[in-house]
N, C-alpha and C. Protein backbone atom coordinates (compact mmCIF):
# COMPACT_ATOMS: atom_id res chain seq x y z
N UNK A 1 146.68 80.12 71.68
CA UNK A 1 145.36 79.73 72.14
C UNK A 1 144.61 80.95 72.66
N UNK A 2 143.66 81.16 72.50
CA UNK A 2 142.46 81.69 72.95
C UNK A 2 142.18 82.40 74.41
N UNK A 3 142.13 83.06 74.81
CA UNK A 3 141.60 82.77 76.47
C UNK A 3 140.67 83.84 76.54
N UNK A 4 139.74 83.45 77.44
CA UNK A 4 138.28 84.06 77.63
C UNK A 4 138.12 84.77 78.84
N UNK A 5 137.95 85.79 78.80
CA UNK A 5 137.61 86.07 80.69
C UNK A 5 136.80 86.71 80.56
N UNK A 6 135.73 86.85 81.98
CA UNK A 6 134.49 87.08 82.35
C UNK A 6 134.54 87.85 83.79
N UNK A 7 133.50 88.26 84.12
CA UNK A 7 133.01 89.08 85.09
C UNK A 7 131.62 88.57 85.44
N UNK A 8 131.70 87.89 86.49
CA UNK A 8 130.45 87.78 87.08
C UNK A 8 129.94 89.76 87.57
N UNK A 9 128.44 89.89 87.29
CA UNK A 9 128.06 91.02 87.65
C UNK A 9 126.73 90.75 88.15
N UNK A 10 126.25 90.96 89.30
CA UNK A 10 124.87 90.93 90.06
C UNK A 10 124.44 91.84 89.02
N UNK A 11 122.87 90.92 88.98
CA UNK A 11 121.88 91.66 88.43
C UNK A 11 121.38 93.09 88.78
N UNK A 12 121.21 93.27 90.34
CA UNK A 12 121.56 95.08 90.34
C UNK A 12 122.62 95.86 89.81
N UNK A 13 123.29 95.06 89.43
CA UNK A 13 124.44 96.18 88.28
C UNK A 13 123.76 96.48 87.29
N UNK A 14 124.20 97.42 86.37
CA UNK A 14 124.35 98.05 85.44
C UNK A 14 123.73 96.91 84.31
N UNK A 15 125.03 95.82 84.36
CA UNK A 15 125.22 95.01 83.08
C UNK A 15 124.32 93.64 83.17
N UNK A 16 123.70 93.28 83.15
CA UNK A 16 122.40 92.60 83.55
C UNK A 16 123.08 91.12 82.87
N UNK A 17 123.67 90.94 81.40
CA UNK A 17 123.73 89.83 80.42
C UNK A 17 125.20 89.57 80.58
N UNK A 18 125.93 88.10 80.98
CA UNK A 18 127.19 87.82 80.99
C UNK A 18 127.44 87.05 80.02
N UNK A 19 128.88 86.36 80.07
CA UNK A 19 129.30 86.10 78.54
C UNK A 19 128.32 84.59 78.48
N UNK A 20 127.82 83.85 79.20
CA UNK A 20 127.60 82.58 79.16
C UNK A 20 126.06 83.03 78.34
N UNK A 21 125.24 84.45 78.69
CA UNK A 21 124.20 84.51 77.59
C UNK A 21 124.55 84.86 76.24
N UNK A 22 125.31 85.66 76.20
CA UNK A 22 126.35 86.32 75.40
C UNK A 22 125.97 85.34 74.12
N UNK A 23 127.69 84.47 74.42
CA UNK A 23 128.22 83.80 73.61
C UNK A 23 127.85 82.38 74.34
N UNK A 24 127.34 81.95 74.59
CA UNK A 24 126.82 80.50 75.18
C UNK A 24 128.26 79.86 75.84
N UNK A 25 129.29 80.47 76.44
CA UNK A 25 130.53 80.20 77.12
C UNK A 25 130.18 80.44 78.62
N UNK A 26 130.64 79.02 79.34
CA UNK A 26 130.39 78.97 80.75
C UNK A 26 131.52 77.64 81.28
N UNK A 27 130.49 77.13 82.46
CA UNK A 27 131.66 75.90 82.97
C UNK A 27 131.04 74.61 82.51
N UNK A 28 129.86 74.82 81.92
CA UNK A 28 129.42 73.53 80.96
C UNK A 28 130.46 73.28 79.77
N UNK A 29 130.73 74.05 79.13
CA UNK A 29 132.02 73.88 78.33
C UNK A 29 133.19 73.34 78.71
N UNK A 30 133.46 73.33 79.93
CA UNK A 30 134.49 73.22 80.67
C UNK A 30 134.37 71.82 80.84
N UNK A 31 133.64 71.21 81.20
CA UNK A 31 133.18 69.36 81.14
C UNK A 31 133.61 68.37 80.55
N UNK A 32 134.08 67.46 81.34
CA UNK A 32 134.47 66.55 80.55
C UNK A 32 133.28 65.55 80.01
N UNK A 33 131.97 66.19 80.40
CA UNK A 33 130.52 65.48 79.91
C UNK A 33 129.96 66.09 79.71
N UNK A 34 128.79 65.26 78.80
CA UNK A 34 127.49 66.38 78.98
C UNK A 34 126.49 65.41 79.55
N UNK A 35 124.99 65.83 79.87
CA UNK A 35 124.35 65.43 80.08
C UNK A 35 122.45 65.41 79.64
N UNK A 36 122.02 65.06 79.46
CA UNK A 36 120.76 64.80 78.46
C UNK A 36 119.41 65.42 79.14
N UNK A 37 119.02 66.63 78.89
CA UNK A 37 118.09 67.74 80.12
C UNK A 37 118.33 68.22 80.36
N UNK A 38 117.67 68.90 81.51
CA UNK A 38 118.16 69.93 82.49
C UNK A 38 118.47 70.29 83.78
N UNK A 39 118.26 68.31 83.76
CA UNK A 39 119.17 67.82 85.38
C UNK A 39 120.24 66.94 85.37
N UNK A 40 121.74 67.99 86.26
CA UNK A 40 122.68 67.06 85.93
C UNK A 40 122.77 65.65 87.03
N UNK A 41 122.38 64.33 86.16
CA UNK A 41 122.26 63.21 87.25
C UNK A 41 123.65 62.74 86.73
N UNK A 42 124.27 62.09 87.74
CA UNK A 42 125.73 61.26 87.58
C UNK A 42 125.51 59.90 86.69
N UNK A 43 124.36 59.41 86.90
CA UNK A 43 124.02 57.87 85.87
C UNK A 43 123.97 58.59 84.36
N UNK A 44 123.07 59.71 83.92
CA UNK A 44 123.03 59.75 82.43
C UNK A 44 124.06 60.55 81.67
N UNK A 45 125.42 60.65 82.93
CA UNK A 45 126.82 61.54 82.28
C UNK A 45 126.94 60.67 80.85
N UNK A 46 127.27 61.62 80.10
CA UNK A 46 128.19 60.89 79.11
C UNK A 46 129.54 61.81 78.54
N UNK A 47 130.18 60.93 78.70
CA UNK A 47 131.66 61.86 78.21
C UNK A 47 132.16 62.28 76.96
N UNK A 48 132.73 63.28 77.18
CA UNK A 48 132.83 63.93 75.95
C UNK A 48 134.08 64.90 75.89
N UNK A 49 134.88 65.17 74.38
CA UNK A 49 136.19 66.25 75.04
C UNK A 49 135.53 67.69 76.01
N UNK A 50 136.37 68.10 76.65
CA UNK A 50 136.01 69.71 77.17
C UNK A 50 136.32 70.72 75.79
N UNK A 51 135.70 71.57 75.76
CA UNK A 51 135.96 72.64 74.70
C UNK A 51 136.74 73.78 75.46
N UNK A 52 137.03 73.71 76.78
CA UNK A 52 137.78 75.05 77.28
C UNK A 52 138.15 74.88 78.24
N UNK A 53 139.30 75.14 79.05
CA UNK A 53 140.37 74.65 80.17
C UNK A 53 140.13 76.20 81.40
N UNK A 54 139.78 75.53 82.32
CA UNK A 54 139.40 76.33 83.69
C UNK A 54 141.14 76.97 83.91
N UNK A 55 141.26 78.11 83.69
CA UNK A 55 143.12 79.07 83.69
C UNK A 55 142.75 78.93 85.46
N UNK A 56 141.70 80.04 86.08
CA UNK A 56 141.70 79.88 87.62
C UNK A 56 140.17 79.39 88.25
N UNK A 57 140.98 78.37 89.19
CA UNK A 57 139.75 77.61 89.56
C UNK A 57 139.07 78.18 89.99
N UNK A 58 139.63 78.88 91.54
CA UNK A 58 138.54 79.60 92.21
C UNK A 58 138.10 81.46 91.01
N UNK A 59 137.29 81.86 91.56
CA UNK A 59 137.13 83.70 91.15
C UNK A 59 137.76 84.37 91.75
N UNK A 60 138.70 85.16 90.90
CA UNK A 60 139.19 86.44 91.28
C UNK A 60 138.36 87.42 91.88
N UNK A 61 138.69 87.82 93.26
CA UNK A 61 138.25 89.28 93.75
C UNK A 61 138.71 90.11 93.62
N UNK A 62 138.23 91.46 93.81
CA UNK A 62 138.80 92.38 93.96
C UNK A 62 139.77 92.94 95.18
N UNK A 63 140.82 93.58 95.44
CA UNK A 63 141.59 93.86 96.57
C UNK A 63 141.00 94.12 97.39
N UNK A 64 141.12 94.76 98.67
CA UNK A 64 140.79 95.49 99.71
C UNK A 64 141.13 97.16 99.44
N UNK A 65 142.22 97.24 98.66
CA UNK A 65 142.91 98.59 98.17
C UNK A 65 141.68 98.88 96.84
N UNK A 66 141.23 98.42 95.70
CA UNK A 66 140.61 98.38 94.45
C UNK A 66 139.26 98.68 95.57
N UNK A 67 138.81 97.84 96.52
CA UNK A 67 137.56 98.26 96.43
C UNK A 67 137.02 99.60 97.35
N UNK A 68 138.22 99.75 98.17
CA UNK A 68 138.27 101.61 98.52
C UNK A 68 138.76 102.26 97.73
N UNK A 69 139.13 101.68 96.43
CA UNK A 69 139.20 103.31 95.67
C UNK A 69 138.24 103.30 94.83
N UNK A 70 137.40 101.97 94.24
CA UNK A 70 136.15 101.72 93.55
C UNK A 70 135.21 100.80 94.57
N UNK A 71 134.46 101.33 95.04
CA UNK A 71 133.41 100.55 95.95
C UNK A 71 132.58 99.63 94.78
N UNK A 72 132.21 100.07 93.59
CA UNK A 72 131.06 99.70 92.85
C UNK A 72 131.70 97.99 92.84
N UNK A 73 133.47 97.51 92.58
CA UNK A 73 133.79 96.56 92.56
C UNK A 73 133.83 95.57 93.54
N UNK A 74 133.34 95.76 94.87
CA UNK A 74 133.20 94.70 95.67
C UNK A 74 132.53 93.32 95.32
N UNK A 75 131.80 93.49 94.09
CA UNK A 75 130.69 92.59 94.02
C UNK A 75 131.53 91.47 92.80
N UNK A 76 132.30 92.15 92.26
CA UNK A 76 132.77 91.61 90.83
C UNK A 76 133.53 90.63 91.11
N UNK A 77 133.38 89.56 90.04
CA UNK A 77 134.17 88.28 90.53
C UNK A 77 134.98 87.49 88.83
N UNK A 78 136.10 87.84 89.04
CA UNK A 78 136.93 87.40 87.49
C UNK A 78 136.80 85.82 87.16
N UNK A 79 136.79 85.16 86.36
CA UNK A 79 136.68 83.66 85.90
C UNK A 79 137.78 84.04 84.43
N UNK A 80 138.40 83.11 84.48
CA UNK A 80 139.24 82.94 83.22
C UNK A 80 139.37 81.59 82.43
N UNK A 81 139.24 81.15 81.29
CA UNK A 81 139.19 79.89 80.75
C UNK A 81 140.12 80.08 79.47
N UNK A 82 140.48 79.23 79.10
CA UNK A 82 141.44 78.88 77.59
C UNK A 82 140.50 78.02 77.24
N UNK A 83 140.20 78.70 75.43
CA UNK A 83 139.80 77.70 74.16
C UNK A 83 141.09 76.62 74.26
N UNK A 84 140.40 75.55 73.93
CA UNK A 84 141.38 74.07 73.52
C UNK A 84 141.46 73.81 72.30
C-alpha cells in the first residue's frame, strides 16, 4: 500500500503550496462522507468509502534537539496517511 506524507509549512516559508493543492490529498479524503458545498453540516453528510487511512492522528513535531540544530523547523508539522 501506498503511504503519503506531508508537511504542513506556514505561508512565510519558502514553500507556499502543500500536497492537498498539489495533488488534491488532505483529511477530506480521509472521510467516511462527503458533503454537498462548502459547508460541512451533519444533516446533508452522506456516506461514502474513505480513500485514505489517517497512519498518525495527531502531527508530528519536531524535537527540542532538531529544532536547536535547525531553528527554520519549529514551525513544521508531519501528517501521514495510507492509500486504501
Amino acid at each position: 500500500m501506498a503511504r503519503i506524507a506531508g508537511i504542513n509549512i506556514p505561508p512565510q516559508q519558502h514553500a507556499e503550496i502543500g500536497l492537498t493543492a498539489i495533488f488534491g490529498i488532505g483529511r477530506a479524503r480521509a472521510r467516511d462522507y462527503t458533503f454537498p458545498g462548502g459547508v460541512d453540516v451533519p444533516e446533508l453528510r452522506q456516506p461514502r468509502a474513505p480513500e485514505l487511512k489517517l497512519i498518525t492522528r495527531k502531527a508530528i513535531k519536531p524535537s527540542e534537539a532538531e529544532v536547536v540544530e535547525n531553528p527554520r523547523s519549529r514551525s513544521a508539522q508531519l501528517r501521514v496517511m495510507e492509500k486504501i
